[in-house]
PDB file of N, CA and C in Angstrom:
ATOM      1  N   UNK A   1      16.719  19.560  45.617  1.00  0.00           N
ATOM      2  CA  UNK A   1      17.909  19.250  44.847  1.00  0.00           C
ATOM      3  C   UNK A   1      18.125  17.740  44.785  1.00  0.00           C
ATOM      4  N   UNK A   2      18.030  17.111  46.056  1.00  0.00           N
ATOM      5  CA  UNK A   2      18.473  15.735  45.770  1.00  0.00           C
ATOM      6  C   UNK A   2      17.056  14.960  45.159  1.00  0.00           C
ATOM      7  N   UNK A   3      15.902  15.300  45.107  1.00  0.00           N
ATOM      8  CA  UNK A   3      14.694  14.953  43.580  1.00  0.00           C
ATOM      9  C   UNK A   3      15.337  15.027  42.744  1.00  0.00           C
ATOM     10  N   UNK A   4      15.814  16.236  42.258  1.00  0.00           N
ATOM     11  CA  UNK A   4      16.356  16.553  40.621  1.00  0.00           C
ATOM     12  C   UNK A   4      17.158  15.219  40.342  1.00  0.00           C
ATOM     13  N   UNK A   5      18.237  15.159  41.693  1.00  0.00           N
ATOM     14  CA  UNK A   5      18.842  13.987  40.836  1.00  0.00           C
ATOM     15  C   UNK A   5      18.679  12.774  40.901  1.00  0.00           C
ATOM     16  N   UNK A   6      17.810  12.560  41.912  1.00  0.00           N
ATOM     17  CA  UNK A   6      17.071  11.109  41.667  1.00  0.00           C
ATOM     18  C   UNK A   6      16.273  10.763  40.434  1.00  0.00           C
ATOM     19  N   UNK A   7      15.685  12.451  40.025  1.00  0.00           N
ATOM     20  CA  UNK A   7      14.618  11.535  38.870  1.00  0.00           C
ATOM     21  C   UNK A   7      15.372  11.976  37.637  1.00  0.00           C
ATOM     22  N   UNK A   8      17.019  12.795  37.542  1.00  0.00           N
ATOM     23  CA  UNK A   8      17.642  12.676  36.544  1.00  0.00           C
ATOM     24  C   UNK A   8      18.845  10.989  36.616  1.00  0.00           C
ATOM     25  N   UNK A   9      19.170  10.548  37.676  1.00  0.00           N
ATOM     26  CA  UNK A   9      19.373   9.431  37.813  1.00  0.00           C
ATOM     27  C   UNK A   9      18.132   8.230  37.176  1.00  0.00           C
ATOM     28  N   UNK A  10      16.928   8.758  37.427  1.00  0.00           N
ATOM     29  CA  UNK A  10      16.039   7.424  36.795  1.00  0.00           C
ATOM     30  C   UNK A  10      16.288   7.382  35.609  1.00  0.00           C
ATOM     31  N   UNK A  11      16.204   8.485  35.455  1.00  0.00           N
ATOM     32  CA  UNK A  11      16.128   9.366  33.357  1.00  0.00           C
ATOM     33  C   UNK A  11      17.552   8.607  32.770  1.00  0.00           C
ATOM     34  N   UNK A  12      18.294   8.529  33.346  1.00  0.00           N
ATOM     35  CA  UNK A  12      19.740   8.380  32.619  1.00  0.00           C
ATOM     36  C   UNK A  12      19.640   6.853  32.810  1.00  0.00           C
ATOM     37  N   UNK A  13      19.067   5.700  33.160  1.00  0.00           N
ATOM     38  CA  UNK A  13      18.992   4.119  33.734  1.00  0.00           C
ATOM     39  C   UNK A  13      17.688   3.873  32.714  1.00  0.00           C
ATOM     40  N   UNK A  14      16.733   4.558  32.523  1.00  0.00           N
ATOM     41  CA  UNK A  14      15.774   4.092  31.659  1.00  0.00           C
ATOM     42  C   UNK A  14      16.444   4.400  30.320  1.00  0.00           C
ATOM     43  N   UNK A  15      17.114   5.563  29.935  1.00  0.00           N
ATOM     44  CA  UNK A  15      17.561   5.825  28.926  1.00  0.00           C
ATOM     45  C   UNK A  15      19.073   4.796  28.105  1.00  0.00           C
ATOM     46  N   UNK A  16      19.615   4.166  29.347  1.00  0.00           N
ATOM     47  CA  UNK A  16      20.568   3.198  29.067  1.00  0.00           C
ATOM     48  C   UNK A  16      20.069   1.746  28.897  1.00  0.00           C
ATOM     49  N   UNK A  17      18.544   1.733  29.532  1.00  0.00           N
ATOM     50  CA  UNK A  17      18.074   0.523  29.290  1.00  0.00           C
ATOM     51  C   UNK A  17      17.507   0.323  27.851  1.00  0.00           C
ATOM     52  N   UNK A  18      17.170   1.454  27.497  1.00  0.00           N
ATOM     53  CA  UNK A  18      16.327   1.683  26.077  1.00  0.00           C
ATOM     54  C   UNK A  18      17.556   1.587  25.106  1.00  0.00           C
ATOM     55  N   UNK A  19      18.570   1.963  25.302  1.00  0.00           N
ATOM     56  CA  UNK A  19      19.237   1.750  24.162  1.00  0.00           C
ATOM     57  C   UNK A  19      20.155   0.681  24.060  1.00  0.00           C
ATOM     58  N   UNK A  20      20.258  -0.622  25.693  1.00  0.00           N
ATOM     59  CA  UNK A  20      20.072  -1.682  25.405  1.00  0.00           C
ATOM     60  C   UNK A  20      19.294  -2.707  24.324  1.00  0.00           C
ATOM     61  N   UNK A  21      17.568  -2.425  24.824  1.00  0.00           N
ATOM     62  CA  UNK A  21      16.975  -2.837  23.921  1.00  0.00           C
ATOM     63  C   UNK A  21      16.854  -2.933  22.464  1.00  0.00           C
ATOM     64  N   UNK A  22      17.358  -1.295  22.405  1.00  0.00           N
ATOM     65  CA  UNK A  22      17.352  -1.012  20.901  1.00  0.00           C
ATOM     66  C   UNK A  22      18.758  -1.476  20.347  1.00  0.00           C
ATOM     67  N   UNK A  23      19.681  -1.906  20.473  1.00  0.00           N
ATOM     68  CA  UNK A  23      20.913  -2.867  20.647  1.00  0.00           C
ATOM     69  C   UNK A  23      20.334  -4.071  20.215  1.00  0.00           C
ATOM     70  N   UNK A  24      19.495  -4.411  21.068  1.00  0.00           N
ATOM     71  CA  UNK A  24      19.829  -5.925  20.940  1.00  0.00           C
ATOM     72  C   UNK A  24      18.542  -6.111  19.726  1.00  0.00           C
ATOM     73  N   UNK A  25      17.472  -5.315  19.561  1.00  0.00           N
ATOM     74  CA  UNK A  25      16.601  -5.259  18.448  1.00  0.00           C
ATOM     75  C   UNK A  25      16.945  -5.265  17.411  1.00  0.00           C
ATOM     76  N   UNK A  26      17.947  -4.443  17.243  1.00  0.00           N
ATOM     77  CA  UNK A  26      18.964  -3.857  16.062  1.00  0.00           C
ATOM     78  C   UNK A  26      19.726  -5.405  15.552  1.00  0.00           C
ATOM     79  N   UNK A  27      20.403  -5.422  16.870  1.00  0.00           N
ATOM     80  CA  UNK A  27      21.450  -6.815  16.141  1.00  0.00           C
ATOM     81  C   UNK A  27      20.054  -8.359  15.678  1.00  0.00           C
ATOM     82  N   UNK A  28      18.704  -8.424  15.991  1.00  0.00           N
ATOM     83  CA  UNK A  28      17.913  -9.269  15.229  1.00  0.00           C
ATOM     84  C   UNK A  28      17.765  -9.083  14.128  1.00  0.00           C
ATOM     85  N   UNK A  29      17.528  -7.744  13.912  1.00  0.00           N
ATOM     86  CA  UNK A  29      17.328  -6.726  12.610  1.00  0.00           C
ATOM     87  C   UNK A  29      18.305  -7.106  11.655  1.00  0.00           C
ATOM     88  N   UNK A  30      19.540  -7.053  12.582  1.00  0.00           N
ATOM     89  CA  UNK A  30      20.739  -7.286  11.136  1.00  0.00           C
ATOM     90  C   UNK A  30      20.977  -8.864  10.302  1.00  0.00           C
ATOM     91  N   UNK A  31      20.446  -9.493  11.747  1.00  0.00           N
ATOM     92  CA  UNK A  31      20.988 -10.977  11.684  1.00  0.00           C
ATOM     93  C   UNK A  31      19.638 -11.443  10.777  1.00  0.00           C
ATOM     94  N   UNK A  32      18.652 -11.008  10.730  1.00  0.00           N
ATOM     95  CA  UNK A  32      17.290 -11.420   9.782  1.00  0.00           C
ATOM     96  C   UNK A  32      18.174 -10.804   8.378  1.00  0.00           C
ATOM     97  N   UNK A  33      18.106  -9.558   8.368  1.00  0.00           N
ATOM     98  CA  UNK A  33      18.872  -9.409   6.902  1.00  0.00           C
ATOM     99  C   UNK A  33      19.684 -10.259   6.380  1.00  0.00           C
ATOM    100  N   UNK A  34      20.861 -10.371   6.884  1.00  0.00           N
ATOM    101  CA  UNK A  34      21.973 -11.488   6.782  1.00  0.00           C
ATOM    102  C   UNK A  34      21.144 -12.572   6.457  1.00  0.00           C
ATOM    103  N   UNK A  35      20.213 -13.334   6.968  1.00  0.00           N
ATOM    104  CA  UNK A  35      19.649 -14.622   6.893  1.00  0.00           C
ATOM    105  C   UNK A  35      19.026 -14.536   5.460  1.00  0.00           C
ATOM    106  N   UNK A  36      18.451 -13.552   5.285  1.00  0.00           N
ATOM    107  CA  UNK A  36      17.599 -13.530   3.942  1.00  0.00           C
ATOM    108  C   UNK A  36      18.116 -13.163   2.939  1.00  0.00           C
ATOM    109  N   UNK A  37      19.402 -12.168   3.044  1.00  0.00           N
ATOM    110  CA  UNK A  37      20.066 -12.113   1.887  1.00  0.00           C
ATOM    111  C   UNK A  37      20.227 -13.088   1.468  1.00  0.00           C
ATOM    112  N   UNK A  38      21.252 -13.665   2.395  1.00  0.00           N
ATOM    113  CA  UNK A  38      21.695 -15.101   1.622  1.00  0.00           C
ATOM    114  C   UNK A  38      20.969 -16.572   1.109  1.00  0.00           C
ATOM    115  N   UNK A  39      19.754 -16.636   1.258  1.00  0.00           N
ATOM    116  CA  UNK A  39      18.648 -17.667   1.640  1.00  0.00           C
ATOM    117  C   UNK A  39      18.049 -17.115  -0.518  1.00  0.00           C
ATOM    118  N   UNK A  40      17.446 -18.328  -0.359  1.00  0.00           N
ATOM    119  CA  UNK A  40      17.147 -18.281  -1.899  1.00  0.00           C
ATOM    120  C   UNK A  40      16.384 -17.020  -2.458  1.00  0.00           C
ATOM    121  N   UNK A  41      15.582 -16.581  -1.356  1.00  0.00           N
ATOM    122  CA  UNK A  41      14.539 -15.208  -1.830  1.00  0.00           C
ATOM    123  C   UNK A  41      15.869 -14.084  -1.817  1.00  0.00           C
ATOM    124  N   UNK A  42      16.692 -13.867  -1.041  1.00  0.00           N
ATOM    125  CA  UNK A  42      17.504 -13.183  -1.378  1.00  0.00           C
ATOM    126  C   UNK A  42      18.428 -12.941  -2.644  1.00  0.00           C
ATOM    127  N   UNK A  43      18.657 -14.299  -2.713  1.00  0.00           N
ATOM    128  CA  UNK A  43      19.943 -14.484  -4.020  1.00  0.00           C
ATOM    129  C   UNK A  43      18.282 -13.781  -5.218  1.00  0.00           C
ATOM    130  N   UNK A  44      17.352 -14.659  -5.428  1.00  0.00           N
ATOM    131  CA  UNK A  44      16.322 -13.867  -6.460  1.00  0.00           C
ATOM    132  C   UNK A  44      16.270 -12.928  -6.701  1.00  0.00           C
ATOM    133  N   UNK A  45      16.012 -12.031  -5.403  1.00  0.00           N
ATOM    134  CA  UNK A  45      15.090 -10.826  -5.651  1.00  0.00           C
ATOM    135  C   UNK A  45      17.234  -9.906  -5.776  1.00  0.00           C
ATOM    136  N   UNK A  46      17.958 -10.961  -5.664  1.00  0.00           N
ATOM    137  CA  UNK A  46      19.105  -9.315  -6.000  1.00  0.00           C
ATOM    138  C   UNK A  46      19.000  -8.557  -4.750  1.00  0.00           C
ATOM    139  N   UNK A  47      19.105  -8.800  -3.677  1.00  0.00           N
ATOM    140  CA  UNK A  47      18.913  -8.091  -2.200  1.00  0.00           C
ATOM    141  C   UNK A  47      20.517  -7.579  -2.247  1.00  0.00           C
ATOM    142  N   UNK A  48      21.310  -8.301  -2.473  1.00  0.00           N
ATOM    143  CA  UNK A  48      22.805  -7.186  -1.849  1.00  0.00           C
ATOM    144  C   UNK A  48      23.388  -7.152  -2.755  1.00  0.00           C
ATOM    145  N   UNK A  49      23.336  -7.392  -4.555  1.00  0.00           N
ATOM    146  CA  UNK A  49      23.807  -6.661  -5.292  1.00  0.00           C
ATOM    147  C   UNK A  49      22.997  -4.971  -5.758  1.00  0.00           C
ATOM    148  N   UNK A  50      22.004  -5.189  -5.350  1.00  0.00           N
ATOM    149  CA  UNK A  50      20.621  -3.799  -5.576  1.00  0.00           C
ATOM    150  C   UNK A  50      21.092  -2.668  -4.107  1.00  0.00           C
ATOM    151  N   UNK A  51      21.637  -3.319  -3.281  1.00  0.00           N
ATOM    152  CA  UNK A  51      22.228  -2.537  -1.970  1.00  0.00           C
ATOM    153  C   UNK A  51      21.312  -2.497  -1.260  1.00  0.00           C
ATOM    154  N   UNK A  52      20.253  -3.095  -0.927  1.00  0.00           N
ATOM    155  CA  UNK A  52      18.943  -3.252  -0.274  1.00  0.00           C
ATOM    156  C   UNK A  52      18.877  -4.340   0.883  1.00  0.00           C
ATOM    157  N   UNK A  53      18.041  -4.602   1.433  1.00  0.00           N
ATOM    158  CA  UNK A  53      17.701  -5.602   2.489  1.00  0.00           C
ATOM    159  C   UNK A  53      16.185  -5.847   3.160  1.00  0.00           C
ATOM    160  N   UNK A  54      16.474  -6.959   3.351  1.00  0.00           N
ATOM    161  CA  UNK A  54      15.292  -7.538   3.629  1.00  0.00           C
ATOM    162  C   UNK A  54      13.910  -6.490   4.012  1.00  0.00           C
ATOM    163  N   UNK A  55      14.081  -6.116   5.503  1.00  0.00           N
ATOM    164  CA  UNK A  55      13.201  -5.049   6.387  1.00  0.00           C
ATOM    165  C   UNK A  55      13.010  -3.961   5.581  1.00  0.00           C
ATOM    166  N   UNK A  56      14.333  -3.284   4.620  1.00  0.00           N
ATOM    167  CA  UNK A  56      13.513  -1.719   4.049  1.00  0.00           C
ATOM    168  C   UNK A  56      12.914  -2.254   2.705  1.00  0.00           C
ATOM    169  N   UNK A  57      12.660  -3.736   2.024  1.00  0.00           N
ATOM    170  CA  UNK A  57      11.566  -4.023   1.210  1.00  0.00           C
ATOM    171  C   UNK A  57      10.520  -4.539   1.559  1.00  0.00           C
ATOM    172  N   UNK A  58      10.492  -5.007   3.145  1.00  0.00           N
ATOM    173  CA  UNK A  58       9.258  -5.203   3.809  1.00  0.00           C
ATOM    174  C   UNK A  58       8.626  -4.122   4.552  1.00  0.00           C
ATOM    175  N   UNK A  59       9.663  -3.050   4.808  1.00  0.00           N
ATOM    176  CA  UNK A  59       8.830  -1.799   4.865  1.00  0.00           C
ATOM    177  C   UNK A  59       7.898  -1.028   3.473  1.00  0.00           C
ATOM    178  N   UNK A  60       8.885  -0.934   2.674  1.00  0.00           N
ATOM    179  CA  UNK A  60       8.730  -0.568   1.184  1.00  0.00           C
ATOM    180  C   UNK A  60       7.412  -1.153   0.972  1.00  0.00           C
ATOM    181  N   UNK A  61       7.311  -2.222   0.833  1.00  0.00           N
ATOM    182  CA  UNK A  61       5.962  -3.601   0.521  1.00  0.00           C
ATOM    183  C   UNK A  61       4.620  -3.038   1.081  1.00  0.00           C
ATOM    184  N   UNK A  62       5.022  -3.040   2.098  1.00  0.00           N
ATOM    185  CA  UNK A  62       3.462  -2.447   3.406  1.00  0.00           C
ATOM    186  C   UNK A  62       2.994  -1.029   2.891  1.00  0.00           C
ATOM    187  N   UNK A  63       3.995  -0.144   2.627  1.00  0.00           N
ATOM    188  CA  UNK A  63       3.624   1.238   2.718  1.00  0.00           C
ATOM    189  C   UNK A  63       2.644   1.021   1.288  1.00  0.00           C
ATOM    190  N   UNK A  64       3.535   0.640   0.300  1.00  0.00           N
ATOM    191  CA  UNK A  64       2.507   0.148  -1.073  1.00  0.00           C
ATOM    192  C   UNK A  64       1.418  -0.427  -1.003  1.00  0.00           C
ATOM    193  N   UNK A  65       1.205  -1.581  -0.393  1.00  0.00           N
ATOM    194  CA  UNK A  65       0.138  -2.186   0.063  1.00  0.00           C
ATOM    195  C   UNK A  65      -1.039  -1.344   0.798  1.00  0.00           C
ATOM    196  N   UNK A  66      -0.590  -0.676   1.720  1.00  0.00           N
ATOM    197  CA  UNK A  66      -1.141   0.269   2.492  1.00  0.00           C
ATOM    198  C   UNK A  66      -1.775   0.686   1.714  1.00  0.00           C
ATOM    199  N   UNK A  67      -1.113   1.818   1.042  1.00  0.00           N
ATOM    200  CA  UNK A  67      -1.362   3.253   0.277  1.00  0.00           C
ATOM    201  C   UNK A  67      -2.643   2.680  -0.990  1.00  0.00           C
ATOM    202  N   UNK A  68      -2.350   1.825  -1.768  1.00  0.00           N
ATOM    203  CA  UNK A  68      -3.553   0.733  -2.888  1.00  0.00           C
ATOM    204  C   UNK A  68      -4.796   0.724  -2.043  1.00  0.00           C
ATOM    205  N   UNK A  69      -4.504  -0.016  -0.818  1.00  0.00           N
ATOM    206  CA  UNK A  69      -5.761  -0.198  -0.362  1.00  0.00           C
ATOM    207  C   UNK A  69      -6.344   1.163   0.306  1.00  0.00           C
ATOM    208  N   UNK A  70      -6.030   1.756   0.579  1.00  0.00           N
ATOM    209  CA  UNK A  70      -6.657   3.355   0.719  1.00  0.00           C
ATOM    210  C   UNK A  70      -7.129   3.899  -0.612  1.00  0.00           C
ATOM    211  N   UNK A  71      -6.842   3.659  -1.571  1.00  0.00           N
ATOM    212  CA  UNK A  71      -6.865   4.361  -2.516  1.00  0.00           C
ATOM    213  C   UNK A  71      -8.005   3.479  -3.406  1.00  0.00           C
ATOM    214  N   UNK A  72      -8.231   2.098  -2.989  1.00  0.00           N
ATOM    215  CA  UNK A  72      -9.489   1.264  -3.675  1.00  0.00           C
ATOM    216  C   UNK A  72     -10.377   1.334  -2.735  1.00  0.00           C
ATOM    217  N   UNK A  73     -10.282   2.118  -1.297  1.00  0.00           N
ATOM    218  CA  UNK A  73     -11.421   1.717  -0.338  1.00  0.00           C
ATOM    219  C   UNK A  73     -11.832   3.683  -0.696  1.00  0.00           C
ATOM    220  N   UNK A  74     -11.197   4.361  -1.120  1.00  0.00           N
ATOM    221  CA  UNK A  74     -11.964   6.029  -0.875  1.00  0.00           C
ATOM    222  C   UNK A  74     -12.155   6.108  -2.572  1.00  0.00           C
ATOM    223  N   UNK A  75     -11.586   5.694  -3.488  1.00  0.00           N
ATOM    224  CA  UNK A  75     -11.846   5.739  -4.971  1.00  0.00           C
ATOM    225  C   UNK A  75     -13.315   5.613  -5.373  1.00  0.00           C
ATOM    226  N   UNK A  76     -14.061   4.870  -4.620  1.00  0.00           N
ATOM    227  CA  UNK A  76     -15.279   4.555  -5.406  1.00  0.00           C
ATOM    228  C   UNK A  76     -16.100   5.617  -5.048  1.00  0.00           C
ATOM    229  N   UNK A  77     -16.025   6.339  -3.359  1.00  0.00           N
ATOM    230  CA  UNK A  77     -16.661   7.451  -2.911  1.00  0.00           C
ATOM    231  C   UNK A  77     -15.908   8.916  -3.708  1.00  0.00           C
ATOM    232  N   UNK A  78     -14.514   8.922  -4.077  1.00  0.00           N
ATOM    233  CA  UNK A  78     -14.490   9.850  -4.826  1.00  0.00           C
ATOM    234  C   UNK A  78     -15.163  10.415  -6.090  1.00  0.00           C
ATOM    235  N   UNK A  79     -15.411   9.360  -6.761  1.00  0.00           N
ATOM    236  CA  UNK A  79     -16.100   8.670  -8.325  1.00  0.00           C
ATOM    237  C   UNK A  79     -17.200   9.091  -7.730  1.00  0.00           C
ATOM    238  N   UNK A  80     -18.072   8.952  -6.615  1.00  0.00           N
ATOM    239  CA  UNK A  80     -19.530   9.146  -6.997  1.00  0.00           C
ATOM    240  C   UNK A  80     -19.896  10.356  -6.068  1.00  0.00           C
ATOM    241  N   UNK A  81     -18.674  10.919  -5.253  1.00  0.00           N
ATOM    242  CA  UNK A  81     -18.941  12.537  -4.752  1.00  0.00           C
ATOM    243  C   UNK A  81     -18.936  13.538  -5.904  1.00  0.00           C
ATOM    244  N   UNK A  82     -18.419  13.033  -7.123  1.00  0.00           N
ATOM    245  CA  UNK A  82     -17.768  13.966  -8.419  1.00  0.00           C
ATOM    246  C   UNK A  82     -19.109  14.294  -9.281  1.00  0.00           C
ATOM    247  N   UNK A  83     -19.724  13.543  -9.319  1.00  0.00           N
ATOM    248  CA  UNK A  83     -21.185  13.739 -10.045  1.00  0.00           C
ATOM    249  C   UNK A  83     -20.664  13.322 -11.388  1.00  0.00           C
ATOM    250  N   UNK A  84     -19.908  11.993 -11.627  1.00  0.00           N
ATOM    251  CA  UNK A  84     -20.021  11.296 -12.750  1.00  0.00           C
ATOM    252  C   UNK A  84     -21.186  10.865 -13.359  1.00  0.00           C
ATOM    253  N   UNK A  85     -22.151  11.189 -14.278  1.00  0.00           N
ATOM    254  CA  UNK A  85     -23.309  10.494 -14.833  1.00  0.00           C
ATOM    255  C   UNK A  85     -23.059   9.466 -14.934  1.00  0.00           C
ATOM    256  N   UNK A  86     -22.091   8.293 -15.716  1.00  0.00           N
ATOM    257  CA  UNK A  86     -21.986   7.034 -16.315  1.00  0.00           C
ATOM    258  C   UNK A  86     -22.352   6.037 -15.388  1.00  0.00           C
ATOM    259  N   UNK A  87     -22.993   5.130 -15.122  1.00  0.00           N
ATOM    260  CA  UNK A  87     -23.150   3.968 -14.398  1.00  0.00           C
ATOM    261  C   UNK A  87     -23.231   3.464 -15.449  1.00  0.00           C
ATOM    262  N   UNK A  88     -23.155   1.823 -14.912  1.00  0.00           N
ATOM    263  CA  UNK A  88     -23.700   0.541 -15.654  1.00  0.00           C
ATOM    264  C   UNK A  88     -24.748   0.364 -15.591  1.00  0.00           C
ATOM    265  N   UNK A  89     -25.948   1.107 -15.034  1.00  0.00           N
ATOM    266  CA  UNK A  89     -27.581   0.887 -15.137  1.00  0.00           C
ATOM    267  C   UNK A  89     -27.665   1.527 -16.152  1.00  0.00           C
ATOM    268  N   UNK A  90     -26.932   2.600 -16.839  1.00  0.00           N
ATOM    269  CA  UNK A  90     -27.063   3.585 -17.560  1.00  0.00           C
ATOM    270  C   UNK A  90     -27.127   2.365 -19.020  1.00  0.00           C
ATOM    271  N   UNK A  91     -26.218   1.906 -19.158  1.00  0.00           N
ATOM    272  CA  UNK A  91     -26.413   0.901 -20.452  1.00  0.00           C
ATOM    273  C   UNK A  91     -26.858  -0.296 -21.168  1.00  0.00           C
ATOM    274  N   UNK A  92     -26.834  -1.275 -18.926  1.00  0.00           N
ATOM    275  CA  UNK A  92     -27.551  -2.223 -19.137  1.00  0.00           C
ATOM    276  C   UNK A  92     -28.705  -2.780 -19.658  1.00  0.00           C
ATOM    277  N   UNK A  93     -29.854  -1.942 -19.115  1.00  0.00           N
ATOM    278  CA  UNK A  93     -31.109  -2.778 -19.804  1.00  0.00           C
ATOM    279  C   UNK A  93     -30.801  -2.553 -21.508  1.00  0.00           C
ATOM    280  N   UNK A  94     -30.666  -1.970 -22.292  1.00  0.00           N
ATOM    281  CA  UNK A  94     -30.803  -1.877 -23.338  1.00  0.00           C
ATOM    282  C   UNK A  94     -29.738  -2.823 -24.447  1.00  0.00           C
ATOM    283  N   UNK A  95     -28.467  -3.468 -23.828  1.00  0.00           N
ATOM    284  CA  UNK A  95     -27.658  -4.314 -24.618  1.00  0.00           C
ATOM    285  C   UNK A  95     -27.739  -5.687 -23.663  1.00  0.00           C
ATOM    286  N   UNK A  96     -28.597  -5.792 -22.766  1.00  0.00           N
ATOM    287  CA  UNK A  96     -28.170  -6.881 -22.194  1.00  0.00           C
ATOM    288  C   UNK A  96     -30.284  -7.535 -22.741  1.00  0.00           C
ATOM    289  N   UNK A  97     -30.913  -7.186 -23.643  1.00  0.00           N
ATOM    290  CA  UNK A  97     -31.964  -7.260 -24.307  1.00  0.00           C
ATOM    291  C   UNK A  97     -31.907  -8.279 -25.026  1.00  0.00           C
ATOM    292  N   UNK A  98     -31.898  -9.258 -25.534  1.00  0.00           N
ATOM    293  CA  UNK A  98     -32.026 -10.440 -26.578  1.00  0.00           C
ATOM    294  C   UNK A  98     -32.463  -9.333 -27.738  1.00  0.00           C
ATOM    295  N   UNK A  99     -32.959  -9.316 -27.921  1.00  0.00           N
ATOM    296  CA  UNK A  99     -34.145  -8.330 -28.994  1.00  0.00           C
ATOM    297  C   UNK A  99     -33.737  -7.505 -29.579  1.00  0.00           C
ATOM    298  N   UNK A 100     -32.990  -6.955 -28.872  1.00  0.00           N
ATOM    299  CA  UNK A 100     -31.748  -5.039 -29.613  1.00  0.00           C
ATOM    300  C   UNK A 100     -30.750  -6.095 -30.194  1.00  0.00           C
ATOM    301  N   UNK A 101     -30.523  -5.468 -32.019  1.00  0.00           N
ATOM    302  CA  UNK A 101     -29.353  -6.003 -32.251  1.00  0.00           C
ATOM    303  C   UNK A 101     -28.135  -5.097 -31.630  1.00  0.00           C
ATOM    304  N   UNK A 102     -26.944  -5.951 -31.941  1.00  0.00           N
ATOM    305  CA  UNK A 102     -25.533  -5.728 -31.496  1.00  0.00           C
ATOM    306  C   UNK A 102     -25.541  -4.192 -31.804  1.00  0.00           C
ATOM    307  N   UNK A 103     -25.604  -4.121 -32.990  1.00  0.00           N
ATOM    308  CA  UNK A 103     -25.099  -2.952 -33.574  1.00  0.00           C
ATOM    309  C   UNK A 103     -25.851  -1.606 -33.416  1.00  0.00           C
ATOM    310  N   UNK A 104     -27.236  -2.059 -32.466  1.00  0.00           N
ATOM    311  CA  UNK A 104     -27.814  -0.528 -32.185  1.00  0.00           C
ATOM    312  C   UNK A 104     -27.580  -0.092 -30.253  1.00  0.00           C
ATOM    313  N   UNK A 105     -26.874  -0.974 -29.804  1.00  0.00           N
ATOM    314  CA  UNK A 105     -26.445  -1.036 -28.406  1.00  0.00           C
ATOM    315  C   UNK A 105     -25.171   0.197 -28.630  1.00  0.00           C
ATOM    316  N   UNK A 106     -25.969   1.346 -28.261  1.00  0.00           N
ATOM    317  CA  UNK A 106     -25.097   2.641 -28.344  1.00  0.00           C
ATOM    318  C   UNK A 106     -25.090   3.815 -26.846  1.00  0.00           C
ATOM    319  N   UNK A 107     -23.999   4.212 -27.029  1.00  0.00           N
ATOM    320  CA  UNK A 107     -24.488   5.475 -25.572  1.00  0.00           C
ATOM    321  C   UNK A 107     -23.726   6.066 -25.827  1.00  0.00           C
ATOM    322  N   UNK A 108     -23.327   7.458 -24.798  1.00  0.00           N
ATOM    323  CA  UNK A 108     -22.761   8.159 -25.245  1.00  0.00           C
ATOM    324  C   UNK A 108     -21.643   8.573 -24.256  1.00  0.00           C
ATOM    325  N   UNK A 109     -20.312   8.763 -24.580  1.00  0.00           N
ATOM    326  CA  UNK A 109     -19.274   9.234 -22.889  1.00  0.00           C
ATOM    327  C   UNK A 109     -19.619  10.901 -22.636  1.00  0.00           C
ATOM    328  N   UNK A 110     -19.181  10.926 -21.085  1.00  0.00           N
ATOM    329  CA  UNK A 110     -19.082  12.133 -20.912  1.00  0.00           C
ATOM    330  C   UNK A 110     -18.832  13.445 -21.329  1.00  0.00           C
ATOM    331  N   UNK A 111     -17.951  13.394 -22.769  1.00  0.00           N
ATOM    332  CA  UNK A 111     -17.525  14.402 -23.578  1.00  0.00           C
ATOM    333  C   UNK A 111     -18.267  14.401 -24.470  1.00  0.00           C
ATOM    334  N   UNK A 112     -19.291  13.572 -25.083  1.00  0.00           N
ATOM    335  CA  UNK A 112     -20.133  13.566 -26.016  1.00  0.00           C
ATOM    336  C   UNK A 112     -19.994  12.517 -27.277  1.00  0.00           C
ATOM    337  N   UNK A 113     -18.814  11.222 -26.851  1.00  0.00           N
ATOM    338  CA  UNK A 113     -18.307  10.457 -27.952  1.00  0.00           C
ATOM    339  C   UNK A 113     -19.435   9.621 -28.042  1.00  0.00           C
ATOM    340  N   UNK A 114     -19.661   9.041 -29.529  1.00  0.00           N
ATOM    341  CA  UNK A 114     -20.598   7.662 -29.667  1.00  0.00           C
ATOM    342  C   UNK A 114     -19.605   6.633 -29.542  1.00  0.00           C
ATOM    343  N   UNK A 115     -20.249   6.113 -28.490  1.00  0.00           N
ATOM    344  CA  UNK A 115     -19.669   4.221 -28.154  1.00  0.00           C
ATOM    345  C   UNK A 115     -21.194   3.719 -28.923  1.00  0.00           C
ATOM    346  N   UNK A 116     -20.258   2.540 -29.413  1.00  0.00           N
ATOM    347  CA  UNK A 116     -21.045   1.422 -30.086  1.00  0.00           C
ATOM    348  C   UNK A 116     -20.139  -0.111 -29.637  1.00  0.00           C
ATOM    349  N   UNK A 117     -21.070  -1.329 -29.483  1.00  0.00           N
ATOM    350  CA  UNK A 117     -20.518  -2.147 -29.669  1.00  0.00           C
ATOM    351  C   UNK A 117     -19.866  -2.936 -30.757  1.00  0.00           C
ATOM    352  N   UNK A 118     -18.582  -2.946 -31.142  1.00  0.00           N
ATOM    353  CA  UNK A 118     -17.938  -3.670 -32.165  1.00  0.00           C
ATOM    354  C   UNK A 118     -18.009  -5.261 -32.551  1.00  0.00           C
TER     355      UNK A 118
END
């Protein structure tokens, strides 16, 4: 019995310390907002007439950022797990020729359209 409440005594001192921290994290948190609202990137971007702030458009920012670059680093392996025929070897040698005029540099898209160069 007197364990239980020693290590519910620890539990309740770590748990008051943590939400110290998160206190005093919080009030940087606010005081950075405050700073940037008012600071020239703020007045620009419309930060506290839009009802917004600094941290949830620098969260906002990252997740976008994030999400693009996932999506340009697995895109090219999606494109060529799909069994797209088209490459650029597919057209090159034949318009990049001195010799072929313009107008016979032809191929064809996936659905069966004639591309020509204009």
């Amino acid at each position: 019995a007197n364990q239980a409440r020693n290590s519910q005594a620890v539990c309740c001192y770590f748990a008051m310390a943590m939400t110290k921290v998160g206190r005093g994290f919080q009030s940087r948190v606010d005081k950075l907002n405050a700073f940037v609202g008012k600071s020239a990137v703020g007045r620009y971007f419309k930060l506290d007439a839009r009802n917004s702030c600094f941290t949830r458009e620098l969260r906002a920012g990252t997740a976008t950022f994030l999400t693009m670059a996932y999506i340009l680093a697995v895109n090219a392996s999606i494109l060529t797990d799909s069994g797209g025929p088209c490459t650029v070897a597919d057209c090159t040698p034949t318009c990049s020729d001195s010799s072929v005029a313009a107008s016979l540099c032809q191929g064809r898209s996936a659905n069966g359209t004639l591309l020509s160069l204009v």
